[in-house]
Protein backbone atom coordinates (compact mmCIF):
# COMPACT_ATOMS: atom_id res chain seq x y z
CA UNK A 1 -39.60 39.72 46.10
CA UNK A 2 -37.17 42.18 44.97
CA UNK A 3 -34.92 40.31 42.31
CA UNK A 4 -38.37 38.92 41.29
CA UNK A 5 -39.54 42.33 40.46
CA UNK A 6 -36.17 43.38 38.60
CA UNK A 7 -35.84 40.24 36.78
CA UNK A 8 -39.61 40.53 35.32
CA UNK A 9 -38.37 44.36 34.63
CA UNK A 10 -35.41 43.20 32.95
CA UNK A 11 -37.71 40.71 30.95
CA UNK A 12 -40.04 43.42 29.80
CA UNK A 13 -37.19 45.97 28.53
CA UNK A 14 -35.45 42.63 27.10
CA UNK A 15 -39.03 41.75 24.85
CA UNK A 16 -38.40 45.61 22.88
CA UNK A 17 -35.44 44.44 21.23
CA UNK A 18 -32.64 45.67 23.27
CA UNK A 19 -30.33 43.04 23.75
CA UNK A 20 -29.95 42.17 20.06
CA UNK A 21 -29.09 45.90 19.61
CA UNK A 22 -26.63 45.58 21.73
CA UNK A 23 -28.14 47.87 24.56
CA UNK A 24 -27.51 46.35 28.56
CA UNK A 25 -30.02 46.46 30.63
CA UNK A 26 -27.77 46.76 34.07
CA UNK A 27 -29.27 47.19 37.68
CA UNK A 28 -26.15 49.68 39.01
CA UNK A 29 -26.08 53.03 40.67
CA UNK A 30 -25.60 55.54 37.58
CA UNK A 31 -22.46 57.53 39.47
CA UNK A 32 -19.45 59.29 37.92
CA UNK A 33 -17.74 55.48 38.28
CA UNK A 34 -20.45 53.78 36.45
CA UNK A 35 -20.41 56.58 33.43
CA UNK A 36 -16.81 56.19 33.41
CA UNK A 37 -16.39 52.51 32.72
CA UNK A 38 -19.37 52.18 30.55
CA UNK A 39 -18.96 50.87 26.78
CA UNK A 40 -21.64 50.35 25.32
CA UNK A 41 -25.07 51.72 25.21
CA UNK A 42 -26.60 50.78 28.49
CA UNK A 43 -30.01 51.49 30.34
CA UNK A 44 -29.31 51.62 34.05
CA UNK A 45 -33.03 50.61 36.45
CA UNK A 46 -31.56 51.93 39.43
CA UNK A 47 -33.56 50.94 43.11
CA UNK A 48 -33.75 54.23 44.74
CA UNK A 49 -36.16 53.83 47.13
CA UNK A 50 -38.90 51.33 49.48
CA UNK A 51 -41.49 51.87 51.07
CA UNK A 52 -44.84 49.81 52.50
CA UNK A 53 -48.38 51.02 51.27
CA UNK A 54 -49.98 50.44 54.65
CA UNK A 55 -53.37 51.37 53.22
CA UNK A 56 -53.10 47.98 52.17
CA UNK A 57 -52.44 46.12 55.26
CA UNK A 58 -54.34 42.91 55.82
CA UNK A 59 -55.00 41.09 59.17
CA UNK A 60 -55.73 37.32 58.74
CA UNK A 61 -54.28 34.04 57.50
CA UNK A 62 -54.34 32.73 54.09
CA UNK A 63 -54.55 28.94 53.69
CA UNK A 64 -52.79 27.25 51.27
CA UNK A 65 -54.23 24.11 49.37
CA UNK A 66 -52.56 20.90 47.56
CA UNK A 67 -53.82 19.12 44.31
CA UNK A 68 -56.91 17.32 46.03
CA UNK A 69 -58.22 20.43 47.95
CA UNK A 70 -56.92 19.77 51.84
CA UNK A 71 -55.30 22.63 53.77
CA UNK A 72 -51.51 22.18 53.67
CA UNK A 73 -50.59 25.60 55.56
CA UNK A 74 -51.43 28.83 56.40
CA UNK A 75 -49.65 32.27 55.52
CA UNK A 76 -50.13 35.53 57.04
CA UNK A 77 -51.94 38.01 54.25
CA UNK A 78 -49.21 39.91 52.28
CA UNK A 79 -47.71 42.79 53.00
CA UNK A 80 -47.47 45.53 49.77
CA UNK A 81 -44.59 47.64 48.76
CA UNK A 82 -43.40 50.40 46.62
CA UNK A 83 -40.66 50.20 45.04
CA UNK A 84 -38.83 53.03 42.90
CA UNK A 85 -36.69 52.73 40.28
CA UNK A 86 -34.66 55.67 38.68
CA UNK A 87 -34.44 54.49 34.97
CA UNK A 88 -31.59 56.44 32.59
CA UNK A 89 -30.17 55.75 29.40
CA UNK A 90 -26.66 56.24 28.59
CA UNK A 91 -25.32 56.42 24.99
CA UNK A 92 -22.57 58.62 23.58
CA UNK A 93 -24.63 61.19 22.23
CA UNK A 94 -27.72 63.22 24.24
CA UNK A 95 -29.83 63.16 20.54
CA UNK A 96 -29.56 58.81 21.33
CA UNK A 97 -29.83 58.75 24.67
CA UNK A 98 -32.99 61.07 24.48
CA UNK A 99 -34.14 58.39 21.77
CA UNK A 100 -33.80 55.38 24.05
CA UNK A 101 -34.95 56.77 26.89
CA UNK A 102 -38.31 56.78 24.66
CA UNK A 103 -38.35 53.96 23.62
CA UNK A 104 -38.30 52.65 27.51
CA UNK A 105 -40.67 54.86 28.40
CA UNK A 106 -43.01 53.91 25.47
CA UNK A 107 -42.32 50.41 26.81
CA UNK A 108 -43.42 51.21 30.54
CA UNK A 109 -46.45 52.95 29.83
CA UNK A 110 -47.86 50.45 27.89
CA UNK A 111 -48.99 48.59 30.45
CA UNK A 112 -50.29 49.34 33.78
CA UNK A 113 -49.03 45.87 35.42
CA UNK A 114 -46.04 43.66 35.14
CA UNK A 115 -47.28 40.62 32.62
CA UNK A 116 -48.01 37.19 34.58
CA UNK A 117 -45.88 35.59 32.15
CA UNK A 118 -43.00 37.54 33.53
CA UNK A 119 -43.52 37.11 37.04
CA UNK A 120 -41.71 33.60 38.69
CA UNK A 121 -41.17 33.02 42.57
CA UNK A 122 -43.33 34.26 44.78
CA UNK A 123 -44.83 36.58 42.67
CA UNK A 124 -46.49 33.72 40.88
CA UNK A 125 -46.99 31.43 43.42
CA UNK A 126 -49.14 34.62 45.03
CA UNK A 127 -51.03 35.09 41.70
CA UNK A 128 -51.29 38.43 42.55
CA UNK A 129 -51.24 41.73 39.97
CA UNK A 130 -47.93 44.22 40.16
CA UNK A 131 -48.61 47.39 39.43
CA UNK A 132 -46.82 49.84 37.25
CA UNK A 133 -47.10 53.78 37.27
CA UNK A 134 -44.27 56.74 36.57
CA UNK A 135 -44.39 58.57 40.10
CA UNK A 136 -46.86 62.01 39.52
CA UNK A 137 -47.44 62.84 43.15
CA UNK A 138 -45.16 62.48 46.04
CA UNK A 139 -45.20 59.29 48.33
CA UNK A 140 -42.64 59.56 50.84
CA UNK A 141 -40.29 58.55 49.34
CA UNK A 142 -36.71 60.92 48.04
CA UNK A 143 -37.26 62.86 45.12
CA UNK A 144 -35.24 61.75 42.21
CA UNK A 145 -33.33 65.77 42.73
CA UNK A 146 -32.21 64.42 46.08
CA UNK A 147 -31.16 61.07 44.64
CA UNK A 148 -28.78 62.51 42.00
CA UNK A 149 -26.98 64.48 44.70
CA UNK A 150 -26.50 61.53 46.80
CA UNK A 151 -25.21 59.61 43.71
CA UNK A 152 -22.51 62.49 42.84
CA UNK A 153 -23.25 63.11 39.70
CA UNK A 154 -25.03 65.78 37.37
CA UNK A 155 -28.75 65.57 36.90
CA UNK A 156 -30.00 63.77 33.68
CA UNK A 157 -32.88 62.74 31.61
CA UNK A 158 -34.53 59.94 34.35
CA UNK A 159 -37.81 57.99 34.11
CA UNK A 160 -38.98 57.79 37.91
CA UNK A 161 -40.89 54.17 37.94
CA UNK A 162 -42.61 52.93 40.84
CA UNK A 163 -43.77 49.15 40.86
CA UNK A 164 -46.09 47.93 43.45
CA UNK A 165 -45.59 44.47 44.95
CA UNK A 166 -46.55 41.78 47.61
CA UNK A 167 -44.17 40.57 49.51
CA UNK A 168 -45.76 37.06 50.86
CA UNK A 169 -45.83 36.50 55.26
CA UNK A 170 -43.70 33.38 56.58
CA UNK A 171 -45.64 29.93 55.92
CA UNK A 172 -47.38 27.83 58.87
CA UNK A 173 -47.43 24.00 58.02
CA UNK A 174 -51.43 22.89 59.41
CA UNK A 175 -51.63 18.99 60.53
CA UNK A 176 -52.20 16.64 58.68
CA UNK A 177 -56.26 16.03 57.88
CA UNK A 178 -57.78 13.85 60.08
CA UNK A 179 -58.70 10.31 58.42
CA UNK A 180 -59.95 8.07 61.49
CA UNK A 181 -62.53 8.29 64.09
CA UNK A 182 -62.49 8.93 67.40
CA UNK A 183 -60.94 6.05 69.74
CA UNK A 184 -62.97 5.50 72.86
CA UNK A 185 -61.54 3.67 76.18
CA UNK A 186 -63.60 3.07 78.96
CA UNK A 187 -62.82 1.21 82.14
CA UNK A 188 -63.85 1.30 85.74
CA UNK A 189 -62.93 4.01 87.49
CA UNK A 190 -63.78 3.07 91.50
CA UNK A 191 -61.59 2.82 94.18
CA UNK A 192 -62.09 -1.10 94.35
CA UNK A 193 -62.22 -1.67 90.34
CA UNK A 194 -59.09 -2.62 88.39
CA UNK A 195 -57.01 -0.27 86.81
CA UNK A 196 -58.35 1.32 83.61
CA UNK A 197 -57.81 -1.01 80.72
CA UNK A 198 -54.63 0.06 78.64
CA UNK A 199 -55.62 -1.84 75.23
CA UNK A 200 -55.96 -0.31 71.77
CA UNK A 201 -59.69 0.95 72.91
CA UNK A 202 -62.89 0.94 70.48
CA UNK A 203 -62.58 2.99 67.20
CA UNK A 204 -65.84 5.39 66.19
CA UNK A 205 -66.37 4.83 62.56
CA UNK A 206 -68.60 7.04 60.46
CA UNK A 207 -69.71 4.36 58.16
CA UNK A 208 -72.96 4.33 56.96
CA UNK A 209 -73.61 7.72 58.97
CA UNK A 210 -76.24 10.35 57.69
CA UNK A 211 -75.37 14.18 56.55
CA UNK A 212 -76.56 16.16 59.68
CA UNK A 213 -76.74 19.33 57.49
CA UNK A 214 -75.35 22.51 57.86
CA UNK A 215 -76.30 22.74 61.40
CA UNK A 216 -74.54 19.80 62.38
CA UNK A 217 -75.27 17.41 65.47
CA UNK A 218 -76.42 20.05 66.79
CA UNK A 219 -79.64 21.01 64.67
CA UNK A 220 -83.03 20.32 66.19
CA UNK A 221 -84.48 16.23 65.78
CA UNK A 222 -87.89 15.30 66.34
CA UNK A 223 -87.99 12.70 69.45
CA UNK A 224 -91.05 10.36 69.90
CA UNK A 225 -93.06 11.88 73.00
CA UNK A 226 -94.24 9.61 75.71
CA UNK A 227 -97.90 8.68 75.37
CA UNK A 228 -100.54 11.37 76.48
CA UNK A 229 -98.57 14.21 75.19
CA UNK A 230 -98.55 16.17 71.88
CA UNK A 231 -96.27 18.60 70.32
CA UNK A 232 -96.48 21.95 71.61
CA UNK A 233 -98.51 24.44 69.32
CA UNK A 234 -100.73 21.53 67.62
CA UNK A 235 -104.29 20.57 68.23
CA UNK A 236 -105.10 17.70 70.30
């Protein structure tokens, strides 16, 4: 779930124009080593930080259907998390960087979920929406203060992004559906009988059987009394 998430970032930055400016979109840790070797403008979505939103803990199965409607598994309901994402800009001159750190965050706020078009993997298979936001309130998770010192370097200009995402539980392959009736074998069972037959036994079929409606075989059938007697609750 996490490369899906940064690739359908990537994708987003990617549809502003970037890469035929010439501007990388990279995924690295913005250190002292990373400024040093960088040549060319370059905006760095760094993953700081993960976390669950257990608010949004599910108990239950899913079930998973094919083409003609028949159960083909079962997955456990999925699990959320928050992901954050320290987004810089690095050009050789604070007035550009300032500038293109903007334009991304002109480009995040715009929408408040990832586009379906961008999502592939499980995100899509899941159908599910990924939310965007720029961290205002504290979840748990390190601040982006905190973050710089553990990088090494000197604080900078950051967009703190946090995406919110499903991650999907392991799958359960059901059975496969049932097609035939039920096979009946019957033989006597006393001391001095035979054994019970072993043969291929008498096959139920439901041909030509009636819908017994949503209460099944078990709903209530009117039965022919014997003579004398009348329903209870009607007049002779």
């Amino acid at each position: 779930m996490i490369h899906e998430v940064d690739e359908a970032l990537r994708q987003l930055l990617a549809e502003t124009g970037l890469p035929e400016r010439g501007i990388e979109v990279v995924f690295d840790a913005p250190t002292r080593d990373f400024a040093a070797r960088r040549n060319a403008p370059t905006v760095s979505v760094f993953l700081y930080g993960l976390r669950e939103d257990t608010g949004r803990r599910q108990a239950g199965t899913v079930a998973e259907h094919d083409a003609d409607g028949l159960v083909t598994g079962h997955r456990p309901a999925p699990r959320w998390f928050e992901l954050a994402y320290l987004v810089t800009a690095w050009t050789n001159r604070p007035q550009d960087e300032h500038r293109l750190l903007a334009e991304v965050l002109q480009c995040l706020t715009a929408t408040d979920t990832l586009p379906a078009r961008l999502l592939t993997g499980t995100l899509a298979e899941l159908g599910l929406t990924v939310g965007l936001d720029i961290a205002g309130r504290d979840t748990g998770l390190p601040s982006v203060s905190d973050v710089w010192s553990s990088l090494g370097g000197e604080l900078r200009p950051s967009v703190d992004l946090r995406v919110l995402a499903p991650l999907p539980g392991g799958r359960t392959p059901a059975g496969p559906p049932v097609t035939e009736g039920l096979v009946l074998r019957a033989g006597d069972t006393t001391p001095a009988g035979p054994p019970p037959a072993d043969g291929p036994g008498r096959r139920l079929r439901y041909q030509d059987a009636t819908d017994p409606g949503p209460d099944g075989f078990a709903a209530p059938r009117d039965r022919e009394l014997p003579p004398g007697r009348r329903p209870r609750g009607r007049a002779r």
